[in-house]
N, C-alpha and C. Protein backbone atom coordinates (compact mmCIF):
# COMPACT_ATOMS: atom_id res chain seq x y z
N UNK A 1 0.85 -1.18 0.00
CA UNK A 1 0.00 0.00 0.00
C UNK A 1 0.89 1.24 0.00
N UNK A 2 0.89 2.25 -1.11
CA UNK A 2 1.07 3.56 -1.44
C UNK A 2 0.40 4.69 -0.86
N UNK A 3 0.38 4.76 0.77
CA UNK A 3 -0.28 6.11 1.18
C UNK A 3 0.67 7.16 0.94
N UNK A 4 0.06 8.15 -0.19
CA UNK A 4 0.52 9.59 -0.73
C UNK A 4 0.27 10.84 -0.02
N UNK A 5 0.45 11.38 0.62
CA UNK A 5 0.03 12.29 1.71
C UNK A 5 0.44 13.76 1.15
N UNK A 6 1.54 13.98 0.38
CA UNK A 6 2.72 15.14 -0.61
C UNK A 6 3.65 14.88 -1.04
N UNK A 7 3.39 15.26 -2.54
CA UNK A 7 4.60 15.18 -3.49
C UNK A 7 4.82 16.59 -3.80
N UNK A 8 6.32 17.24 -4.11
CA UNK A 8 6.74 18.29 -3.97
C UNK A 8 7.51 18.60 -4.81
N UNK A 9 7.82 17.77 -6.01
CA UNK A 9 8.21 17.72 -7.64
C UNK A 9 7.58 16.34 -8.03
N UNK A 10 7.98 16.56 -9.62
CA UNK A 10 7.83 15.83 -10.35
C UNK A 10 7.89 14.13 -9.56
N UNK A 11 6.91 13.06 -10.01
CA UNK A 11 7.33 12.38 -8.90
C UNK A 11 6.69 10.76 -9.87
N UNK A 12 7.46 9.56 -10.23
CA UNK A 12 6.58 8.34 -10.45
C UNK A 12 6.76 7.43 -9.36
N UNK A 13 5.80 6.40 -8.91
CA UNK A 13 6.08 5.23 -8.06
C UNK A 13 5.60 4.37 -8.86
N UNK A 14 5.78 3.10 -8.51
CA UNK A 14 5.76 1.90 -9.53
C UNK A 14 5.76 0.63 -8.93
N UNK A 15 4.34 -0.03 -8.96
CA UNK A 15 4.49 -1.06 -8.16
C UNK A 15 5.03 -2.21 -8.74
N UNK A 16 4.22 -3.48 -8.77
CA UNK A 16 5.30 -4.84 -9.11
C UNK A 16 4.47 -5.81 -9.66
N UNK A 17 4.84 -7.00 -9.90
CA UNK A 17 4.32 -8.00 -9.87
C UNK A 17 2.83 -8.84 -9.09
N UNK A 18 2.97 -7.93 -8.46
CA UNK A 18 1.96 -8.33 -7.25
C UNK A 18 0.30 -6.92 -7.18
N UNK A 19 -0.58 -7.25 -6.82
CA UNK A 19 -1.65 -6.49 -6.53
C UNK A 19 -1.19 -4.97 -5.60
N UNK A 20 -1.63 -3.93 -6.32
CA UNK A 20 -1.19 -2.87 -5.72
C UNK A 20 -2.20 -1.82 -5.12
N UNK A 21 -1.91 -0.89 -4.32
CA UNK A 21 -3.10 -0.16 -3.86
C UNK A 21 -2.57 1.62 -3.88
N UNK A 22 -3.45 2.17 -4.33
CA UNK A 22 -2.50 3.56 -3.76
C UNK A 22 -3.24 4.44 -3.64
N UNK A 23 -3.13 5.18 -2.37
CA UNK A 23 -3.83 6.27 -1.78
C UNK A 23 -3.16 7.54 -2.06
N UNK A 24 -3.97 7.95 -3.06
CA UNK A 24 -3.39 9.71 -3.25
C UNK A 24 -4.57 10.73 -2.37
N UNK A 25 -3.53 11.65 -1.51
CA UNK A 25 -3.91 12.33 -0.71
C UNK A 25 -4.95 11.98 0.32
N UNK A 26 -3.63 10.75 0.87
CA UNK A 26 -4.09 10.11 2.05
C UNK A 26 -3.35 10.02 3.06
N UNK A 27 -3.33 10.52 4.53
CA UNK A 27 -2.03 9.85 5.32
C UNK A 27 -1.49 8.85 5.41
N UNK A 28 -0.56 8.55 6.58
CA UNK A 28 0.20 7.56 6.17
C UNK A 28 -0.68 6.58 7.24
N UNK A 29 -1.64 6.64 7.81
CA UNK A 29 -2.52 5.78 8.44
C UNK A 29 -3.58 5.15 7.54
N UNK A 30 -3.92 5.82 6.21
CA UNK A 30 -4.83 5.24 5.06
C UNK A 30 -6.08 6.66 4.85
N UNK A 31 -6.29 7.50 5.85
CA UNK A 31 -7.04 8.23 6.10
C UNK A 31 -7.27 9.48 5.05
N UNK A 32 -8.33 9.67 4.54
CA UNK A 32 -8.19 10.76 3.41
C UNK A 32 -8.04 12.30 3.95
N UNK A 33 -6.85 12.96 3.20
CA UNK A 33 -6.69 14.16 4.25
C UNK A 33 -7.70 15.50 3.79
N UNK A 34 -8.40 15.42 2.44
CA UNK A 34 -9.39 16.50 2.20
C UNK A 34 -8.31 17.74 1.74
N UNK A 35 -6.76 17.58 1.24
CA UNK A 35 -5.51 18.57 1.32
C UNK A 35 -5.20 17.96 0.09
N UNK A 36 -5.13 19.21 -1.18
CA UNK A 36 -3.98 19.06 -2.35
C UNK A 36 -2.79 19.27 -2.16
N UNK A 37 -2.42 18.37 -1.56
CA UNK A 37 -0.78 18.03 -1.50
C UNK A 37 0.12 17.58 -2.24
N UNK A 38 -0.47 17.50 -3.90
CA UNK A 38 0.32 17.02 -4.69
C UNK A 38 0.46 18.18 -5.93
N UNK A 39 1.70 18.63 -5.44
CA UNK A 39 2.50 19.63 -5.68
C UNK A 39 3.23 19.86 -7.07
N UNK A 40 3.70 18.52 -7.53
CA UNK A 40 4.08 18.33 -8.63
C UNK A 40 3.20 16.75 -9.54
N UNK A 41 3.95 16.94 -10.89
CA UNK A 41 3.27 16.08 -11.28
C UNK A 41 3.30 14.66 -10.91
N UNK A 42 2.64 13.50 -10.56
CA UNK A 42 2.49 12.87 -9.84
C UNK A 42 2.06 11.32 -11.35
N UNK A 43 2.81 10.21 -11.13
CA UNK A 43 2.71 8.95 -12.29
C UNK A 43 2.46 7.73 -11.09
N UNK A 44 1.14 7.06 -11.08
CA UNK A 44 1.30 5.71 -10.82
C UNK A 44 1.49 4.58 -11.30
N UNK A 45 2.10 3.94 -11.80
CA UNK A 45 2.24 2.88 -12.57
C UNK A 45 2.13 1.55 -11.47
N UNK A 46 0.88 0.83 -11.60
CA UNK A 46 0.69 -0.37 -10.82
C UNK A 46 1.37 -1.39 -11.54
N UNK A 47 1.61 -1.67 -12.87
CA UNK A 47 2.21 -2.96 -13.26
C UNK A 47 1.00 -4.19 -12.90
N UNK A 48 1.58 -5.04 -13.02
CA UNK A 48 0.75 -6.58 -13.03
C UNK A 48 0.15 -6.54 -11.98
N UNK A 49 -0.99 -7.62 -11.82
CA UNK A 49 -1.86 -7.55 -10.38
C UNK A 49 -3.25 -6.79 -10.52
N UNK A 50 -3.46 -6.90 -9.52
CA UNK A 50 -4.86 -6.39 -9.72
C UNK A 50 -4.60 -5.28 -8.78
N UNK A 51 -4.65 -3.56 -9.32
CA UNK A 51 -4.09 -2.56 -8.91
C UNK A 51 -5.30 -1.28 -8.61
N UNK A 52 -5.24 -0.88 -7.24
CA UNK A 52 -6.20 -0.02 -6.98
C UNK A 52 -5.62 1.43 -6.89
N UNK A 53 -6.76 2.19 -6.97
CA UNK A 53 -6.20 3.83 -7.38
C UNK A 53 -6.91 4.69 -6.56
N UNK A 54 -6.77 5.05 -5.58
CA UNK A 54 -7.74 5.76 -4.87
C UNK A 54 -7.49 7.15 -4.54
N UNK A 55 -8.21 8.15 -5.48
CA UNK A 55 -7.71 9.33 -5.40
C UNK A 55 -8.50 10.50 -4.66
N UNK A 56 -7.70 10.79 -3.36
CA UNK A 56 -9.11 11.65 -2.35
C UNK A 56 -8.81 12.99 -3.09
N UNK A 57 -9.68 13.78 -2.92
CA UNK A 57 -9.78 15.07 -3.70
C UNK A 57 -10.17 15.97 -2.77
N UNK A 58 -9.32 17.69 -2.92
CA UNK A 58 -9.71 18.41 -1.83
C UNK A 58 -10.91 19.60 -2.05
N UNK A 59 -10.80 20.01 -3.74
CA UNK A 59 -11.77 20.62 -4.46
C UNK A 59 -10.77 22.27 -4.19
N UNK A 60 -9.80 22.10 -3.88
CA UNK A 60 -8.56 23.24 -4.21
C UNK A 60 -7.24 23.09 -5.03
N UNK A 61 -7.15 24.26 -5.41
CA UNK A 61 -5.30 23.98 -5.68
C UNK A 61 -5.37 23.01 -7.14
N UNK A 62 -4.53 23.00 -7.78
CA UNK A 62 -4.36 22.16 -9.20
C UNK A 62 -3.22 21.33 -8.62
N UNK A 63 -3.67 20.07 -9.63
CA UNK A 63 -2.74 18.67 -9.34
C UNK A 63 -3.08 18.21 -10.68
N UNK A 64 -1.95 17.28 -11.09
CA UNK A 64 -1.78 16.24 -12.21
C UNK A 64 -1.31 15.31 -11.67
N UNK A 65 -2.36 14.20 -12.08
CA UNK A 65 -1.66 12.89 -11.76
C UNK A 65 -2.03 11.90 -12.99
N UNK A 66 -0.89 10.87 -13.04
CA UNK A 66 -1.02 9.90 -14.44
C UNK A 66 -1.21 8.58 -13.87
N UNK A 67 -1.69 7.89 -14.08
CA UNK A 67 -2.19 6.46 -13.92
C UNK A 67 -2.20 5.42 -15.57
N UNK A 68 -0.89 4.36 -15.00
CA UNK A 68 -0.48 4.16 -16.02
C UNK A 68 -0.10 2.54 -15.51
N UNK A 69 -1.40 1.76 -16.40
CA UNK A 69 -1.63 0.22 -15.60
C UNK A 69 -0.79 -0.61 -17.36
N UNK A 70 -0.15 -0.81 -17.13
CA UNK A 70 0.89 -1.46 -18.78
C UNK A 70 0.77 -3.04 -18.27
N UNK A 71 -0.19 -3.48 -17.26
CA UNK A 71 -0.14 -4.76 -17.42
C UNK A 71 -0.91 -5.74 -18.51
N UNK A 72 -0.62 -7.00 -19.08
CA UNK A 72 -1.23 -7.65 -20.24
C UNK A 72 -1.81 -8.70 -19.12
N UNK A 73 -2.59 -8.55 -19.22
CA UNK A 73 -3.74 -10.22 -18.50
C UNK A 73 -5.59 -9.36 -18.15
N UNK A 74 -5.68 -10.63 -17.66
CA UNK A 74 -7.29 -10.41 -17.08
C UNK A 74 -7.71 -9.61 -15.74
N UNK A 75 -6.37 -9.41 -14.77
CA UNK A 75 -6.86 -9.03 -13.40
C UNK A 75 -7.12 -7.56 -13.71
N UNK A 76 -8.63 -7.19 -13.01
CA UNK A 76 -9.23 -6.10 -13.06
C UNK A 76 -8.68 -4.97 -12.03
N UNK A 77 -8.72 -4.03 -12.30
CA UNK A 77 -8.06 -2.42 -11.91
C UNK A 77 -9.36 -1.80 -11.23
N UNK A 78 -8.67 -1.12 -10.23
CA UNK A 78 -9.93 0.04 -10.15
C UNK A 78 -9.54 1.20 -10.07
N UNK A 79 -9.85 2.95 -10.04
CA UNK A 79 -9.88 3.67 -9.68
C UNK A 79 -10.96 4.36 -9.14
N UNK A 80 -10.59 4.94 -7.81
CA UNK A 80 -12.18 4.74 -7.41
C UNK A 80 -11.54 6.89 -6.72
N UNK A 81 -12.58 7.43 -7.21
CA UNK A 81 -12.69 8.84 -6.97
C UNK A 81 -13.13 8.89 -5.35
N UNK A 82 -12.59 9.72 -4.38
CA UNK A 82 -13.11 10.34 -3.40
C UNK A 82 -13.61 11.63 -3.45
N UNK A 83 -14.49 12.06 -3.43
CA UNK A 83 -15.05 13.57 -3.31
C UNK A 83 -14.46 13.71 -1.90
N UNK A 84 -15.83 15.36 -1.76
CA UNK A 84 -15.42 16.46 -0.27
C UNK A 84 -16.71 16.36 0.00
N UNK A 85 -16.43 17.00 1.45
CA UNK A 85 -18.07 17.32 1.93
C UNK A 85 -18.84 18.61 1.18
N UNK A 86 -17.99 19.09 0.37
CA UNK A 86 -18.48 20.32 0.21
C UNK A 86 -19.08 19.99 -1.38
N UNK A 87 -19.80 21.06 -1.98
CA UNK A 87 -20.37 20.62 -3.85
C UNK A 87 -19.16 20.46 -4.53
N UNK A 88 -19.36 19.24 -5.42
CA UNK A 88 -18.00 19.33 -5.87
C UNK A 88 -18.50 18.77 -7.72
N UNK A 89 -17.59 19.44 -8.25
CA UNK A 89 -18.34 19.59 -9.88
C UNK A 89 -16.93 18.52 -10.83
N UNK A 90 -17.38 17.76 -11.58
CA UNK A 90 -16.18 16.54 -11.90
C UNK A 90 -16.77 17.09 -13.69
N UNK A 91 -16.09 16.65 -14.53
CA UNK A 91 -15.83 16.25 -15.61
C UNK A 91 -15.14 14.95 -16.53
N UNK A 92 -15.67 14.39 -16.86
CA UNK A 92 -15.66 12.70 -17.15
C UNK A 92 -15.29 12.56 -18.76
N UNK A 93 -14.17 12.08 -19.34
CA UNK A 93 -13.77 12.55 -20.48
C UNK A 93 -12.75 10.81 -20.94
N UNK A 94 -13.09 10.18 -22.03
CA UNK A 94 -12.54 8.69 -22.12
C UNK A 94 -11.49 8.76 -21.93
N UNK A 95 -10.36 9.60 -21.23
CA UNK A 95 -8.61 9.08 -20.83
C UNK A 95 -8.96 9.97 -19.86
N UNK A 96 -9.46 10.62 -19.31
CA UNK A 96 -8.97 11.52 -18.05
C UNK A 96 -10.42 11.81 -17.20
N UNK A 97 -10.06 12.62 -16.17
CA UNK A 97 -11.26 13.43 -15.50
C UNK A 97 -10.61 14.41 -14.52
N UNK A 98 -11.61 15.16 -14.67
CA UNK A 98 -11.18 16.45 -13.50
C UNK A 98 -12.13 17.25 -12.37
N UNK A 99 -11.59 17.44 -11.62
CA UNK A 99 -12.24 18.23 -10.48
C UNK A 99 -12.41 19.23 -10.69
N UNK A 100 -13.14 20.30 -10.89
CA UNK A 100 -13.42 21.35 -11.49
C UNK A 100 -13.77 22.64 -10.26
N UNK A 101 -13.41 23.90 -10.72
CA UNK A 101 -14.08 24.82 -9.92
C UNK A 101 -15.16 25.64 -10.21
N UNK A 102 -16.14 26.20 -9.24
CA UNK A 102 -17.27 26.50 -9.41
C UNK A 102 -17.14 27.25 -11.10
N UNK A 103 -15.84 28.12 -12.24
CA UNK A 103 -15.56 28.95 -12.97
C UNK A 103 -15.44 28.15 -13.95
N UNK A 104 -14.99 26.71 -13.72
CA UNK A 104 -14.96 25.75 -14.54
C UNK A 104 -13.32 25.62 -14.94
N UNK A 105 -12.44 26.20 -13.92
CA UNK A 105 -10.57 25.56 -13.78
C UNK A 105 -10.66 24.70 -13.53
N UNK A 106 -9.66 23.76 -13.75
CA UNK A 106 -9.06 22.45 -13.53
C UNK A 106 -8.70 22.40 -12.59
N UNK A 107 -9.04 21.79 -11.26
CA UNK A 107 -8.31 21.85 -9.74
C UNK A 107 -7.15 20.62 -10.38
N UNK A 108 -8.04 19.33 -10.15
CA UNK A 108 -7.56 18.17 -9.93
C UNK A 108 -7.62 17.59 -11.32
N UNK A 109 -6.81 17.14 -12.33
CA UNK A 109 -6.65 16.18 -12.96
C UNK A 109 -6.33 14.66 -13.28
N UNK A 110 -6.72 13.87 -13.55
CA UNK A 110 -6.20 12.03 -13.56
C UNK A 110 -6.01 12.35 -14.94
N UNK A 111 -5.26 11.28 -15.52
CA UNK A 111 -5.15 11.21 -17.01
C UNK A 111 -5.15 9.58 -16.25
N UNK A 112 -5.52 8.92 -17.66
CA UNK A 112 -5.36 6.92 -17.00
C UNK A 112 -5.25 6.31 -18.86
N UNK A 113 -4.07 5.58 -18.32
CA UNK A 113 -4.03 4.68 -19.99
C UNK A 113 -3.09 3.87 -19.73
N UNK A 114 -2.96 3.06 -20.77
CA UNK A 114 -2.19 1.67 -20.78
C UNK A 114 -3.15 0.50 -20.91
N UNK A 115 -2.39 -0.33 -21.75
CA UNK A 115 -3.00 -1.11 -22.36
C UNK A 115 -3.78 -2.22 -21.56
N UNK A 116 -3.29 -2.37 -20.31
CA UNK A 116 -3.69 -3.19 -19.45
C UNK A 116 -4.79 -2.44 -17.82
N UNK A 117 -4.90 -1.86 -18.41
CA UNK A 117 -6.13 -0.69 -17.58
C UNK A 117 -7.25 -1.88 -17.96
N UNK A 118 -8.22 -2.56 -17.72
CA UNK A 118 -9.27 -3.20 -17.63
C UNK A 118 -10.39 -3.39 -17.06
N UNK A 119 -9.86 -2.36 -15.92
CA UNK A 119 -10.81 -2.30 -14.62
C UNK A 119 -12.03 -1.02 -14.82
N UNK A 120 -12.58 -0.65 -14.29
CA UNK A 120 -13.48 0.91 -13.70
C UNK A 120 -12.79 1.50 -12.91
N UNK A 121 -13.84 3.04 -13.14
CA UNK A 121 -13.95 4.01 -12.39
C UNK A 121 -15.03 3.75 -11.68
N UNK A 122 -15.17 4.46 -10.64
CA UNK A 122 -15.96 5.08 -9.25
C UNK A 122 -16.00 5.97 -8.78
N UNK A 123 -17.01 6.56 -8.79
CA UNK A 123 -16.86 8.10 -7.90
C UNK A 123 -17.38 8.33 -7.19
N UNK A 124 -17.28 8.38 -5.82
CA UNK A 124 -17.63 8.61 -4.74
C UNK A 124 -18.28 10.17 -4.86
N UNK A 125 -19.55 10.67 -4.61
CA UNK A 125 -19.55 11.96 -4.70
C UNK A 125 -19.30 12.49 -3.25
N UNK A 126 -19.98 11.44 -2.25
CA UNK A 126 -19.67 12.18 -0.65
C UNK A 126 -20.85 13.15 -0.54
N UNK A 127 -20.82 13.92 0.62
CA UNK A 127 -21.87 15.05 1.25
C UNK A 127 -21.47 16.17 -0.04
N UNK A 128 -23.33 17.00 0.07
CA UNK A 128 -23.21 17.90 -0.78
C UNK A 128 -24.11 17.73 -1.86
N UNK A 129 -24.16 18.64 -3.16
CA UNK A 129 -24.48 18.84 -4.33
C UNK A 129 -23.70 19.18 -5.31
N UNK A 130 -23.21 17.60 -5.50
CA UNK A 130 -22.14 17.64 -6.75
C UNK A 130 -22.72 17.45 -8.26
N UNK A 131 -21.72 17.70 -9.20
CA UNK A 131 -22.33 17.94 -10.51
C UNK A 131 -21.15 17.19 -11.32
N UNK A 132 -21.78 16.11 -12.02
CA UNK A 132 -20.79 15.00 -13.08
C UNK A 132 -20.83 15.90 -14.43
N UNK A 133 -20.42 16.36 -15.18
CA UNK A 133 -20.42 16.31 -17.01
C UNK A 133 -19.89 15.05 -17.06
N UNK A 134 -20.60 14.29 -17.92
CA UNK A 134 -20.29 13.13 -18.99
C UNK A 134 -19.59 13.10 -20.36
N UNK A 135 -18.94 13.45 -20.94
CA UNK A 135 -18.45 14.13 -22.54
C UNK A 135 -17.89 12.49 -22.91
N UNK A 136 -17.78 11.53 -21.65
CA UNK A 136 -17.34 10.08 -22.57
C UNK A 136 -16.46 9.25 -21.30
N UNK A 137 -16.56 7.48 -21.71
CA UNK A 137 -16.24 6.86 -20.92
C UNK A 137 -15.76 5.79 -21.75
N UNK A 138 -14.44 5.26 -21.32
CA UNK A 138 -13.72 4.28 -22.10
C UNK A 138 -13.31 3.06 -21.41
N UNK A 139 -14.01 2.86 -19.95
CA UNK A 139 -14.24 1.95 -19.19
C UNK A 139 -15.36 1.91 -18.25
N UNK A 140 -15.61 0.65 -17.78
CA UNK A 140 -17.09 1.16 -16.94
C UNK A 140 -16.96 2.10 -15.92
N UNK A 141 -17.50 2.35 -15.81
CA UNK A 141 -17.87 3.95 -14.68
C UNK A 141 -18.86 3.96 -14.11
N UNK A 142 -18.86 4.02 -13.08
CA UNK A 142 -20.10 4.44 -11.77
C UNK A 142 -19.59 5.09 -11.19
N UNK A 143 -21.10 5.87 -11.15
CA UNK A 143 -21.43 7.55 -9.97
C UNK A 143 -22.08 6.98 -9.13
N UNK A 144 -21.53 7.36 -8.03
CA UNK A 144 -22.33 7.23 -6.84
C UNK A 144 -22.44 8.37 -6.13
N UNK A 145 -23.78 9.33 -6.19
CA UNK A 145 -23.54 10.52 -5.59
C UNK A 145 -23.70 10.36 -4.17
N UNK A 146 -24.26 9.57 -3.22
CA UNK A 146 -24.10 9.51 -2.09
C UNK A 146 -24.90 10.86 -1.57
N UNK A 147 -24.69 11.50 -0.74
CA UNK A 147 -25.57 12.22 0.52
C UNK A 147 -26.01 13.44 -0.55
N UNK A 148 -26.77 14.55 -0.67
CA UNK A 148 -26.93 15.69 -1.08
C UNK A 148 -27.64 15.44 -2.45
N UNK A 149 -28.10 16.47 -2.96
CA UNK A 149 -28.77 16.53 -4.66
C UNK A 149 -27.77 15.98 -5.24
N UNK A 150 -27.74 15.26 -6.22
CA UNK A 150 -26.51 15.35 -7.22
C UNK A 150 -26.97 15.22 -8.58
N UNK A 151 -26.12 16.10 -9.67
CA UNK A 151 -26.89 16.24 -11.34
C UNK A 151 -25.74 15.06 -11.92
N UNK A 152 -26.37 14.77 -12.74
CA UNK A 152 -25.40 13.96 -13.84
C UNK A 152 -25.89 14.72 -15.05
N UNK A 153 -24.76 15.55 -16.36
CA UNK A 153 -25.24 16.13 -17.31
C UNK A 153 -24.38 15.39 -18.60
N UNK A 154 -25.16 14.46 -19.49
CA UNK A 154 -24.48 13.64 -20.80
C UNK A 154 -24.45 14.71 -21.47
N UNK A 155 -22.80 15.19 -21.71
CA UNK A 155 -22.65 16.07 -22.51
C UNK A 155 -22.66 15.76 -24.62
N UNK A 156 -22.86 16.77 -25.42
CA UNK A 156 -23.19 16.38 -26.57
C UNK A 156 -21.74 15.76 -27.66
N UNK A 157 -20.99 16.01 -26.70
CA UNK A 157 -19.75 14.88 -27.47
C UNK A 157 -20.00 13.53 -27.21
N UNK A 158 -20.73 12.81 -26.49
CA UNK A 158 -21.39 11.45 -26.64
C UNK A 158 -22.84 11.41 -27.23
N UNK A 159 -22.75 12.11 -28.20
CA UNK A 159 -24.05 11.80 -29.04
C UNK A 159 -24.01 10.40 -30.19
N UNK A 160 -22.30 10.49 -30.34
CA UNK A 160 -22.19 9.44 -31.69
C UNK A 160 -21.55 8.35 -30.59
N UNK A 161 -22.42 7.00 -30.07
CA UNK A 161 -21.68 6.59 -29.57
C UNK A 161 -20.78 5.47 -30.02
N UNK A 162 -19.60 5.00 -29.44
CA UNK A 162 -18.32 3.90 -29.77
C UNK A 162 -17.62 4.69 -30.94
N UNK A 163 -17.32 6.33 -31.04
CA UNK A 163 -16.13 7.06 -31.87
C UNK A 163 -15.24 7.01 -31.05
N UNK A 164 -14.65 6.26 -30.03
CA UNK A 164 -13.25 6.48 -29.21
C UNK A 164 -12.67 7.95 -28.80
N UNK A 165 -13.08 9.04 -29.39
CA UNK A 165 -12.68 9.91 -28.93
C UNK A 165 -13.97 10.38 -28.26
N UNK A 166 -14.34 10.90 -26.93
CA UNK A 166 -15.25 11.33 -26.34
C UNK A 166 -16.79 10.81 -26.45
N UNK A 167 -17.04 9.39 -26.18
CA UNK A 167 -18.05 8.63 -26.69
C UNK A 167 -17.96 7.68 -25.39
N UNK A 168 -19.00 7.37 -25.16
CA UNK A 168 -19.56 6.36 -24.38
C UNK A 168 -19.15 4.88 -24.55
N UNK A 169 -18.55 4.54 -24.55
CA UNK A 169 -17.86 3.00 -25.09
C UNK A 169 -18.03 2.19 -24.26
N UNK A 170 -18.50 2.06 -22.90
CA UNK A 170 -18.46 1.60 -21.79
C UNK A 170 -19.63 1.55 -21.02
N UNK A 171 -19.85 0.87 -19.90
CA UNK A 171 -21.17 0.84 -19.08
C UNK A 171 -20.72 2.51 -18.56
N UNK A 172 -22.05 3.17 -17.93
CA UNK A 172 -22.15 4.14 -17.32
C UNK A 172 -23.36 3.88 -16.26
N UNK A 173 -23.09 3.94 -15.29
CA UNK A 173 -23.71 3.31 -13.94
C UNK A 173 -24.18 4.44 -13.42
N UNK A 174 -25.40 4.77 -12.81
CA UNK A 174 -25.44 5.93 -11.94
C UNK A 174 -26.11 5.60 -10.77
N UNK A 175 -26.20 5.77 -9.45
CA UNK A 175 -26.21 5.39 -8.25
C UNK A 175 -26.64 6.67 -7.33
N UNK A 176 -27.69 7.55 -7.50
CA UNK A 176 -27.56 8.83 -6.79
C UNK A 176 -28.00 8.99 -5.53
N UNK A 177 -28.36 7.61 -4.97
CA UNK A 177 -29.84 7.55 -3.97
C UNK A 177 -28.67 8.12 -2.68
């Protein structure tokens, strides 16, 4: 287990052979700190195994992080989004997603690829009235908005769906109760 708590340059970790887990902007007890502490750009590479991605989000401050699963087999991946207690507005796009501010800046970025990515997304929305854009999904994906109103809006770049670039290719799950 990879608890990420601050990175302060440019930074990759890289797990192994084996099933991996990694907590971005989490202490070193597992605990999500609700703090963009990732300072510079930030690469996970899980490698083989069945590799988890768990990225808490503070809904401040800009971050890049890359998620980069290059394993060849069947064991399934996850990345699973943590929201805030507070409204928090995401953007959902087939290689990436972002945390957005009320103006529509990029707080938080994921980018995710490699050929051996197989798994889903998850997004935790948490307390509040958060807001998904949909513009496309290139693995299964579930929203789970959890406590507060929450909108889901299918944006009109998934009108043509299975074009690989910004298209729905994938299950899209929604869970708002």
């Amino acid at each position: 287990v990879f608890n990420i708590a601050r990175v302060s340059g440019t930074t990759t970790l890289s797990g192994g052979a084996d099933d991996d887990r990694f907590n971005v902007n989490y202490s070193s007890a597992g605990a999500q700190t609700f703090a963009n502490n990732i300072l510079g750009g930030l690469t996970l590479q899980g490698q083989a195994g069945t590799d988890q991605y768990f990225v808490g989000l503070a809904g401040t401050a800009q971050s890049l992080i890359t998620i980069v699963d290059t394993a060849v087999g069947t064991s399934p991946n996850l990345i699973s989004v943590q929201g805030t207690a507070v409204t928090d507005r995401y953007r959902l796009q087939s290689s990436n997603f972002a945390s957005l501010s009320n103006t529509g800046t990029v707080l938080a970025q994921v980018n995710y690829a490699g050929s051996g990515f197989n798994g889903e997304i998850e997004f935790h929305g948490q307390d509040a009235n958060d807001a998904f854009e949909v513009n496309g999904v290139s693995v299964t994906t579930r929203i789970l908005g959890e406590a507060g109103d929450d909108t889901v809006n299918v944006g009109d770049n998934v009108a043509t769906l299975g074009d690989g670039a910004g298209s729905l290719n994938q299950v899209l799950a929604l869970d708002l109760a």
